[in-house]
PDB file of N, CA and C in Angstrom:
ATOM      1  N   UNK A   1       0.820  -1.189   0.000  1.00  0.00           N
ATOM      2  CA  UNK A   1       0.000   0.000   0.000  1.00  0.00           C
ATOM      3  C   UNK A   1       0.863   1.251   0.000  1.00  0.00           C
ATOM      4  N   UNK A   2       0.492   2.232  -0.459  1.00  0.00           N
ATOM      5  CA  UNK A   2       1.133   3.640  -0.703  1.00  0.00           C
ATOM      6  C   UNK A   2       1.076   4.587   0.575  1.00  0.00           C
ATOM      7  N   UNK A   3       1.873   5.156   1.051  1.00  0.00           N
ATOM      8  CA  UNK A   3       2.216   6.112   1.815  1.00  0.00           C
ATOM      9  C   UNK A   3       0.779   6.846   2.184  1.00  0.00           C
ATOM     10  N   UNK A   4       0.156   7.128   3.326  1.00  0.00           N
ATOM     11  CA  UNK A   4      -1.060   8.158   3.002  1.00  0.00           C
ATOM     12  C   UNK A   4      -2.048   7.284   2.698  1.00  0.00           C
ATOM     13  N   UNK A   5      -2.623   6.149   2.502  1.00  0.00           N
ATOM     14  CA  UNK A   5      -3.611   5.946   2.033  1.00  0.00           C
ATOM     15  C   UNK A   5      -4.415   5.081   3.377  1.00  0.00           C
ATOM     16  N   UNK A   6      -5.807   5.671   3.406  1.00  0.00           N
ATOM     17  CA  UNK A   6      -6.343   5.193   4.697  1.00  0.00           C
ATOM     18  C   UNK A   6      -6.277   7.067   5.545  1.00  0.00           C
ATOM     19  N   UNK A   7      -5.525   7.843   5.292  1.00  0.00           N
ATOM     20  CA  UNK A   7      -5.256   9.442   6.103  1.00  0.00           C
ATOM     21  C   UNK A   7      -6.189   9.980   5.291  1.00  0.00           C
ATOM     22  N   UNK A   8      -6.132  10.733   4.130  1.00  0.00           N
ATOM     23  CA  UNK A   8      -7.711  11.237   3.535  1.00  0.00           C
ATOM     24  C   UNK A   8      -8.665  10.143   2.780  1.00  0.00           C
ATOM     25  N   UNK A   9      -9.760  10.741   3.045  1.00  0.00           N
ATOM     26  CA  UNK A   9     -10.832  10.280   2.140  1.00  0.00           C
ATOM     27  C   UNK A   9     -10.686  10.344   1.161  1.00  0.00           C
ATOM     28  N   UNK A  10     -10.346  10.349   0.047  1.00  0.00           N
ATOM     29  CA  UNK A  10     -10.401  10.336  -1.360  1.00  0.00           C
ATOM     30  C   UNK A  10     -11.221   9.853  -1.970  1.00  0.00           C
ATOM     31  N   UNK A  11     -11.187   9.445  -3.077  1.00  0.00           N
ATOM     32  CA  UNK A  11     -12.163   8.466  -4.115  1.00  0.00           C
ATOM     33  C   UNK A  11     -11.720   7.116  -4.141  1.00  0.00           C
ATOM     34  N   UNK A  12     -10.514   7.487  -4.567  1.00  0.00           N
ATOM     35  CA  UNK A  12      -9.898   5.920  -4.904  1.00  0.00           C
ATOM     36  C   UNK A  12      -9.975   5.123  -3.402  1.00  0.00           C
ATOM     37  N   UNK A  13      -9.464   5.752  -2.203  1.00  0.00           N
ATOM     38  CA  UNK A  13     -10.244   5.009  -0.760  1.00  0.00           C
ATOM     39  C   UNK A  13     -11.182   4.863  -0.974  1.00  0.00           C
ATOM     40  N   UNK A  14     -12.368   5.787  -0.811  1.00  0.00           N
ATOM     41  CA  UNK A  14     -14.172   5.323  -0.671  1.00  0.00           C
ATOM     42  C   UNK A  14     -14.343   4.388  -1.525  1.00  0.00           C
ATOM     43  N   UNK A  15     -13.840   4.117  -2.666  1.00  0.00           N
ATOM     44  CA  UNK A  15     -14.319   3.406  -3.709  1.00  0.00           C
ATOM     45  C   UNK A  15     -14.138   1.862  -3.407  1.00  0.00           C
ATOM     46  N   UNK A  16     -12.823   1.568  -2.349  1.00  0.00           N
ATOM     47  CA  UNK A  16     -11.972   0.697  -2.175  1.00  0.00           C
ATOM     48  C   UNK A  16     -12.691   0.246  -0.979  1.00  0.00           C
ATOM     49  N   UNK A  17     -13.861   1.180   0.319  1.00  0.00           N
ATOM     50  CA  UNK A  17     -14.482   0.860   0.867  1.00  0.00           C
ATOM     51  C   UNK A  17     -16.072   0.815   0.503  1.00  0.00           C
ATOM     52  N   UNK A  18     -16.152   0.625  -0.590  1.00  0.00           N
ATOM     53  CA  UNK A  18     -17.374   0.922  -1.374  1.00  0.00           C
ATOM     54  C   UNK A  18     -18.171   1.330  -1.255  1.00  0.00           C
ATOM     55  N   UNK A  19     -17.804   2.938  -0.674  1.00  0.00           N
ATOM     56  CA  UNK A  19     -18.982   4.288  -0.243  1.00  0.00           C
ATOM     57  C   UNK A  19     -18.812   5.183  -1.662  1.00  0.00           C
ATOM     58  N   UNK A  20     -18.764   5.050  -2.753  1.00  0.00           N
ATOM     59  CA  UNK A  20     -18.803   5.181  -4.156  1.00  0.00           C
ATOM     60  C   UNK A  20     -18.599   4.374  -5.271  1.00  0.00           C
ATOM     61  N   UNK A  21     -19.153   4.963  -6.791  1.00  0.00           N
ATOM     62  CA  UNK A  21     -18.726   3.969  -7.593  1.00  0.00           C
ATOM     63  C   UNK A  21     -17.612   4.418  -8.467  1.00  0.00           C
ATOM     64  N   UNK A  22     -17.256   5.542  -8.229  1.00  0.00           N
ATOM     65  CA  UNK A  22     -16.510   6.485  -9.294  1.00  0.00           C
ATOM     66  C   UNK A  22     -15.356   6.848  -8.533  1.00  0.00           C
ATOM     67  N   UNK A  23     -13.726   6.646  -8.935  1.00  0.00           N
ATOM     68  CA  UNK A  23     -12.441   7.096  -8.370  1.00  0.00           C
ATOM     69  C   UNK A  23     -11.899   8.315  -8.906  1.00  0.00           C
ATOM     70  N   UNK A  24     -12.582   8.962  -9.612  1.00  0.00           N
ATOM     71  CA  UNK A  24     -12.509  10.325 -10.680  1.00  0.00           C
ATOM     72  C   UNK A  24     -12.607  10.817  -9.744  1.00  0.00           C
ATOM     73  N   UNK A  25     -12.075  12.260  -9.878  1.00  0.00           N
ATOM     74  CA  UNK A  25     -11.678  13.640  -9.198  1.00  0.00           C
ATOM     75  C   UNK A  25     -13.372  14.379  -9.658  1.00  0.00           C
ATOM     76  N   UNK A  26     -13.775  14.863  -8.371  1.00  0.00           N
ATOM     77  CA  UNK A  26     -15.167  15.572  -8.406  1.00  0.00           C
ATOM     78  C   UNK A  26     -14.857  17.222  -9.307  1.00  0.00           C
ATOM     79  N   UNK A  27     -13.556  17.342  -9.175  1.00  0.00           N
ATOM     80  CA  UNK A  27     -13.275  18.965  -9.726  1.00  0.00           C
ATOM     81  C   UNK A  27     -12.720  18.926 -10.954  1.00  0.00           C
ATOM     82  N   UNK A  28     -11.227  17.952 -10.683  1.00  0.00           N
ATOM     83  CA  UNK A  28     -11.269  18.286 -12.384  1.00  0.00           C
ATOM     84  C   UNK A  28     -11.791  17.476 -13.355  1.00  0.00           C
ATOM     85  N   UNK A  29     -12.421  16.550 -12.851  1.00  0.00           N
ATOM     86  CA  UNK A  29     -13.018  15.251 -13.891  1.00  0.00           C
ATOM     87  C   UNK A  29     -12.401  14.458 -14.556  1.00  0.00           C
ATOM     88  N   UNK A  30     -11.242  14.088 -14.250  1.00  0.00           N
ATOM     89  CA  UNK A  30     -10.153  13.868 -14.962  1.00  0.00           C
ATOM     90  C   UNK A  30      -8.938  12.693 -14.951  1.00  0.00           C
ATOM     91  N   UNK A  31      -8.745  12.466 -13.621  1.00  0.00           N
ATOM     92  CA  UNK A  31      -7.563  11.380 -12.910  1.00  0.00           C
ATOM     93  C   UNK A  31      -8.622  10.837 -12.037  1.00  0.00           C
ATOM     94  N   UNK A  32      -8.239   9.719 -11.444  1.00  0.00           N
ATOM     95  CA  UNK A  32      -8.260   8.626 -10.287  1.00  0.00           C
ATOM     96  C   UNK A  32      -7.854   9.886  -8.831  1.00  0.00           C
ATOM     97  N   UNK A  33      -9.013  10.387  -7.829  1.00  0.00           N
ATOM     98  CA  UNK A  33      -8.148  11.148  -7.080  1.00  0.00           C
ATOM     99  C   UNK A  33      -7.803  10.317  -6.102  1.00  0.00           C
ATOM    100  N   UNK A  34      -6.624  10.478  -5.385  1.00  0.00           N
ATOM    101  CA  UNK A  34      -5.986   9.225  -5.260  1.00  0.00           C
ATOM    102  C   UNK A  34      -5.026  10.394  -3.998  1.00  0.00           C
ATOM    103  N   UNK A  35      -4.129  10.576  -3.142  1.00  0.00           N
ATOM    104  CA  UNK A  35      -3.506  11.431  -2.260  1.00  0.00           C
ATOM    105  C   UNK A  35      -2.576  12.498  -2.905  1.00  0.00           C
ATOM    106  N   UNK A  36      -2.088  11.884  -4.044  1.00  0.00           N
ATOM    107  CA  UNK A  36      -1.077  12.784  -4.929  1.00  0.00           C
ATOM    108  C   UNK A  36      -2.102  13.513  -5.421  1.00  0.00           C
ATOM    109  N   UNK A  37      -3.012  13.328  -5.941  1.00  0.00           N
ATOM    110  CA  UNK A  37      -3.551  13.904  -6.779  1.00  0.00           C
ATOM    111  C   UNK A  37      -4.369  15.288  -5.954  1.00  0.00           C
ATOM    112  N   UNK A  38      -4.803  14.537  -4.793  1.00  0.00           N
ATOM    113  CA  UNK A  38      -5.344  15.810  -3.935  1.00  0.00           C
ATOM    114  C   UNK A  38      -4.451  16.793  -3.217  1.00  0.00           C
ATOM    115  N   UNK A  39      -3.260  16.197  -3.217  1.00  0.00           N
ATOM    116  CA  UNK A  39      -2.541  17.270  -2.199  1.00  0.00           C
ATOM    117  C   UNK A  39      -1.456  17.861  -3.533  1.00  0.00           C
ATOM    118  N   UNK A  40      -1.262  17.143  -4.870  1.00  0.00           N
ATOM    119  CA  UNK A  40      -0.278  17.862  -5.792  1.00  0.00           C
ATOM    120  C   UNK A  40      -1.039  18.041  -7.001  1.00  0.00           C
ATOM    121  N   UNK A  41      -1.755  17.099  -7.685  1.00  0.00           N
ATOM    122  CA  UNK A  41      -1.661  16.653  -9.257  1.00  0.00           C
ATOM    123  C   UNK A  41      -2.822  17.384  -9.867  1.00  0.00           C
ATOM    124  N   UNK A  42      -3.960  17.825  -8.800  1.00  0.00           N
ATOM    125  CA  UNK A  42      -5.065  18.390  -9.574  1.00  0.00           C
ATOM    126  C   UNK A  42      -4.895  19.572 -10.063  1.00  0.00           C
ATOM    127  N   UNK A  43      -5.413  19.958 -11.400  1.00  0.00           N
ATOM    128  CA  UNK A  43      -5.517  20.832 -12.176  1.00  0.00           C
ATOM    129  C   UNK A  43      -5.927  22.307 -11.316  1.00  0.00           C
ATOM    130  N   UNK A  44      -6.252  22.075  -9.612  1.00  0.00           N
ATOM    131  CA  UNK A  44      -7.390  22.727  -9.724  1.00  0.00           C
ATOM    132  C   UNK A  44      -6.770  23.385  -7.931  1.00  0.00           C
ATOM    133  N   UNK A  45      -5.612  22.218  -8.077  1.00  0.00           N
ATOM    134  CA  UNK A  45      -4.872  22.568  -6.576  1.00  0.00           C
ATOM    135  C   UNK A  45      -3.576  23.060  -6.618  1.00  0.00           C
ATOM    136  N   UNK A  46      -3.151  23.146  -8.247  1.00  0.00           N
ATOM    137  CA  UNK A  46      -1.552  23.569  -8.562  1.00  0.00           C
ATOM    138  C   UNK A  46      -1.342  24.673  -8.558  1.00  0.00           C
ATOM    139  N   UNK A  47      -2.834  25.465  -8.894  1.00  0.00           N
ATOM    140  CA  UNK A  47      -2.473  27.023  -8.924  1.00  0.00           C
ATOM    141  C   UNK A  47      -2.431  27.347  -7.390  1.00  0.00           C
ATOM    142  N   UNK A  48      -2.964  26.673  -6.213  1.00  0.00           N
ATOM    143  CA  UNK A  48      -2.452  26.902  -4.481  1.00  0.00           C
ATOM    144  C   UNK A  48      -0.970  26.977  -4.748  1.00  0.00           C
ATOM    145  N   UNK A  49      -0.144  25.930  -4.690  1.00  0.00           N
ATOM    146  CA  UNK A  49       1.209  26.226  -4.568  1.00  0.00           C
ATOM    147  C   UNK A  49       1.715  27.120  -5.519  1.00  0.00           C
ATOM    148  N   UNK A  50       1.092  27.620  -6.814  1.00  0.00           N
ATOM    149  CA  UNK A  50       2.299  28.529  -6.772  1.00  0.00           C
ATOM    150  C   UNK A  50       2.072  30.038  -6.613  1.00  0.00           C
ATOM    151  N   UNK A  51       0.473  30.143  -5.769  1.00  0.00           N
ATOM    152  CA  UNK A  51       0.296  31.270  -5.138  1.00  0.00           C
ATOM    153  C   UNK A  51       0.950  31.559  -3.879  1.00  0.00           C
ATOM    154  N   UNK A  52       1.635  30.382  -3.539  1.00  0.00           N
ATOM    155  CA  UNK A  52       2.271  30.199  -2.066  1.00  0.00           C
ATOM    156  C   UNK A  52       3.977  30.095  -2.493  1.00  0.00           C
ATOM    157  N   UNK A  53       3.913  30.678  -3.909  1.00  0.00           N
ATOM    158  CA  UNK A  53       5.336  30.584  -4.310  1.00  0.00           C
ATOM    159  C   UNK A  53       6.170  29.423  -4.303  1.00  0.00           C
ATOM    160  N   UNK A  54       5.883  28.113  -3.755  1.00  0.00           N
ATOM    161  CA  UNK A  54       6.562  27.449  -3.073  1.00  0.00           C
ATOM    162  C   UNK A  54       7.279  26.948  -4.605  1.00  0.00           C
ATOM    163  N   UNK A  55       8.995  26.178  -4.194  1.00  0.00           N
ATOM    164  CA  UNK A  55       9.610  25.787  -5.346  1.00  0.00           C
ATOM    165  C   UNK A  55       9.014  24.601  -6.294  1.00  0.00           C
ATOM    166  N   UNK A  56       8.229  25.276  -6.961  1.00  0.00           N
ATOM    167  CA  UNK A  56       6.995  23.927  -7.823  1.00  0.00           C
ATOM    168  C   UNK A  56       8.280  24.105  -9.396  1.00  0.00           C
ATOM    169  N   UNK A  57       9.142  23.075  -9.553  1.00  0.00           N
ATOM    170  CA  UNK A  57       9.615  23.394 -10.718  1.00  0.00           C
ATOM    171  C   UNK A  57       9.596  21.435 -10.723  1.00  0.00           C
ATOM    172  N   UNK A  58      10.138  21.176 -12.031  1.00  0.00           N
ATOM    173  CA  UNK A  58       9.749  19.751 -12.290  1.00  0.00           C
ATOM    174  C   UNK A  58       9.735  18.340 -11.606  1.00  0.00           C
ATOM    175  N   UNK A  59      10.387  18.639 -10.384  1.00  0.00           N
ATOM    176  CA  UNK A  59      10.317  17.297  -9.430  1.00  0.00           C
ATOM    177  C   UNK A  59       9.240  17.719  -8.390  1.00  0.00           C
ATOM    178  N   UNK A  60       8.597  18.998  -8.396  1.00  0.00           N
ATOM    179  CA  UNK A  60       8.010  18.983  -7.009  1.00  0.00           C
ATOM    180  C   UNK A  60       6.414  18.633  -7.529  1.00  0.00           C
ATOM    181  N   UNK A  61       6.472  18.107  -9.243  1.00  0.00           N
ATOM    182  CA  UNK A  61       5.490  17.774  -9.413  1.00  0.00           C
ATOM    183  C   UNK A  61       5.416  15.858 -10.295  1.00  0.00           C
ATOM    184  N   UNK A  62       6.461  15.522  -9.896  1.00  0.00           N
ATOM    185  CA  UNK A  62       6.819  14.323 -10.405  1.00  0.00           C
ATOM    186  C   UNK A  62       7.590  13.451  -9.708  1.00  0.00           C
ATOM    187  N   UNK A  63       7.980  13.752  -8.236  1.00  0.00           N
ATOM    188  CA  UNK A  63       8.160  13.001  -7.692  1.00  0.00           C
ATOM    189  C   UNK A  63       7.040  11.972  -6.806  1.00  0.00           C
ATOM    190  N   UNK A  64       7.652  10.751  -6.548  1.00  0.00           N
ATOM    191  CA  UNK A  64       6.958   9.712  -5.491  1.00  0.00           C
ATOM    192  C   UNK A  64       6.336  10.654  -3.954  1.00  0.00           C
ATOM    193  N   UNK A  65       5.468  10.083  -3.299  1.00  0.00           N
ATOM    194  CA  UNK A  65       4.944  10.940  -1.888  1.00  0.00           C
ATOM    195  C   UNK A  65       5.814  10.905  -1.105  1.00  0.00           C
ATOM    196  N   UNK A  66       6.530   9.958  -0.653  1.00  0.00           N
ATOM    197  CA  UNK A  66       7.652   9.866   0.369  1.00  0.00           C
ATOM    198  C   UNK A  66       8.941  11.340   0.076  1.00  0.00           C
ATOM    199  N   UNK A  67       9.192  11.017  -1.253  1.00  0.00           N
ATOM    200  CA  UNK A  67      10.408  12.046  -1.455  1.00  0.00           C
ATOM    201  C   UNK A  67       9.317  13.202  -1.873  1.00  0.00           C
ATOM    202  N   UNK A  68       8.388  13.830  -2.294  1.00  0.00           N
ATOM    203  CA  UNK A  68       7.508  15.024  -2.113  1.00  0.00           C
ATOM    204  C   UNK A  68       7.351  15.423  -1.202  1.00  0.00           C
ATOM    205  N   UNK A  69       6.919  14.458   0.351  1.00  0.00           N
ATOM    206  CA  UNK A  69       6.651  14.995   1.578  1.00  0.00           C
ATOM    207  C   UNK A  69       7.944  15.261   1.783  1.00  0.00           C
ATOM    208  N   UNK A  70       9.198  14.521   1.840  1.00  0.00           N
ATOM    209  CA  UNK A  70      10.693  15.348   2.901  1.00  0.00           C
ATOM    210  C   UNK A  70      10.953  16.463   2.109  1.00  0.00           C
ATOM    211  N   UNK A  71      10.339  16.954   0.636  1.00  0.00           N
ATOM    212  CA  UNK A  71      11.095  17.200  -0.156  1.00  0.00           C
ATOM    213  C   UNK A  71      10.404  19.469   0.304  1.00  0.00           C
ATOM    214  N   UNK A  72       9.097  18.984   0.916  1.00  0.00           N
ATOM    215  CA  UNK A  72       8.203  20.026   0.785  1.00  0.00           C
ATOM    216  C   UNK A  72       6.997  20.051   1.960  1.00  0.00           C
ATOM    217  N   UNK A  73       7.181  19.117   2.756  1.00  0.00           N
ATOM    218  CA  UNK A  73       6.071  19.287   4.072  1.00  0.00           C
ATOM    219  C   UNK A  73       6.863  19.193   5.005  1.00  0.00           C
ATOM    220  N   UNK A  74       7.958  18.071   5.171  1.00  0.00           N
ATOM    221  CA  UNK A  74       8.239  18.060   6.424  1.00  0.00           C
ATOM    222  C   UNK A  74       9.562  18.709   6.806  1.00  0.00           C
TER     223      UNK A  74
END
Protein backbone atom coordinates (compact mmCIF):
# COMPACT_ATOMS: atom_id res chain seq x y z
CA UNK A 1 0.00 0.00 0.00
CA UNK A 2 1.13 3.64 -0.70
CA UNK A 3 2.22 6.11 1.82
CA UNK A 4 -1.06 8.16 3.00
CA UNK A 5 -3.61 5.95 2.03
CA UNK A 6 -6.34 5.19 4.70
CA UNK A 7 -5.26 9.44 6.10
CA UNK A 8 -7.71 11.24 3.53
CA UNK A 9 -10.83 10.28 2.14
CA UNK A 10 -10.40 10.34 -1.36
CA UNK A 11 -12.16 8.47 -4.12
CA UNK A 12 -9.90 5.92 -4.90
CA UNK A 13 -10.24 5.01 -0.76
CA UNK A 14 -14.17 5.32 -0.67
CA UNK A 15 -14.32 3.41 -3.71
CA UNK A 16 -11.97 0.70 -2.18
CA UNK A 17 -14.48 0.86 0.87
CA UNK A 18 -17.37 0.92 -1.37
CA UNK A 19 -18.98 4.29 -0.24
CA UNK A 20 -18.80 5.18 -4.16
CA UNK A 21 -18.73 3.97 -7.59
CA UNK A 22 -16.51 6.49 -9.29
CA UNK A 23 -12.44 7.10 -8.37
CA UNK A 24 -12.51 10.33 -10.68
CA UNK A 25 -11.68 13.64 -9.20
CA UNK A 26 -15.17 15.57 -8.41
CA UNK A 27 -13.28 18.97 -9.73
CA UNK A 28 -11.27 18.29 -12.38
CA UNK A 29 -13.02 15.25 -13.89
CA UNK A 30 -10.15 13.87 -14.96
CA UNK A 31 -7.56 11.38 -12.91
CA UNK A 32 -8.26 8.63 -10.29
CA UNK A 33 -8.15 11.15 -7.08
CA UNK A 34 -5.99 9.22 -5.26
CA UNK A 35 -3.51 11.43 -2.26
CA UNK A 36 -1.08 12.78 -4.93
CA UNK A 37 -3.55 13.90 -6.78
CA UNK A 38 -5.34 15.81 -3.93
CA UNK A 39 -2.54 17.27 -2.20
CA UNK A 40 -0.28 17.86 -5.79
CA UNK A 41 -1.66 16.65 -9.26
CA UNK A 42 -5.07 18.39 -9.57
CA UNK A 43 -5.52 20.83 -12.18
CA UNK A 44 -7.39 22.73 -9.72
CA UNK A 45 -4.87 22.57 -6.58
CA UNK A 46 -1.55 23.57 -8.56
CA UNK A 47 -2.47 27.02 -8.92
CA UNK A 48 -2.45 26.90 -4.48
CA UNK A 49 1.21 26.23 -4.57
CA UNK A 50 2.30 28.53 -6.77
CA UNK A 51 0.30 31.27 -5.14
CA UNK A 52 2.27 30.20 -2.07
CA UNK A 53 5.34 30.58 -4.31
CA UNK A 54 6.56 27.45 -3.07
CA UNK A 55 9.61 25.79 -5.35
CA UNK A 56 7.00 23.93 -7.82
CA UNK A 57 9.61 23.39 -10.72
CA UNK A 58 9.75 19.75 -12.29
CA UNK A 59 10.32 17.30 -9.43
CA UNK A 60 8.01 18.98 -7.01
CA UNK A 61 5.49 17.77 -9.41
CA UNK A 62 6.82 14.32 -10.41
CA UNK A 63 8.16 13.00 -7.69
CA UNK A 64 6.96 9.71 -5.49
CA UNK A 65 4.94 10.94 -1.89
CA UNK A 66 7.65 9.87 0.37
CA UNK A 67 10.41 12.05 -1.46
CA UNK A 68 7.51 15.02 -2.11
CA UNK A 69 6.65 15.00 1.58
CA UNK A 70 10.69 15.35 2.90
CA UNK A 71 11.10 17.20 -0.16
CA UNK A 72 8.20 20.03 0.78
CA UNK A 73 6.07 19.29 4.07
CA UNK A 74 8.24 18.06 6.42
Amino acid sequence: MEIGIGVLPTNELKFWWHMTNDTICPLCKDKVKDVMHVLRDCKWVQPIWWEFNMNVGSVFFNCDIPSWLTMNVL
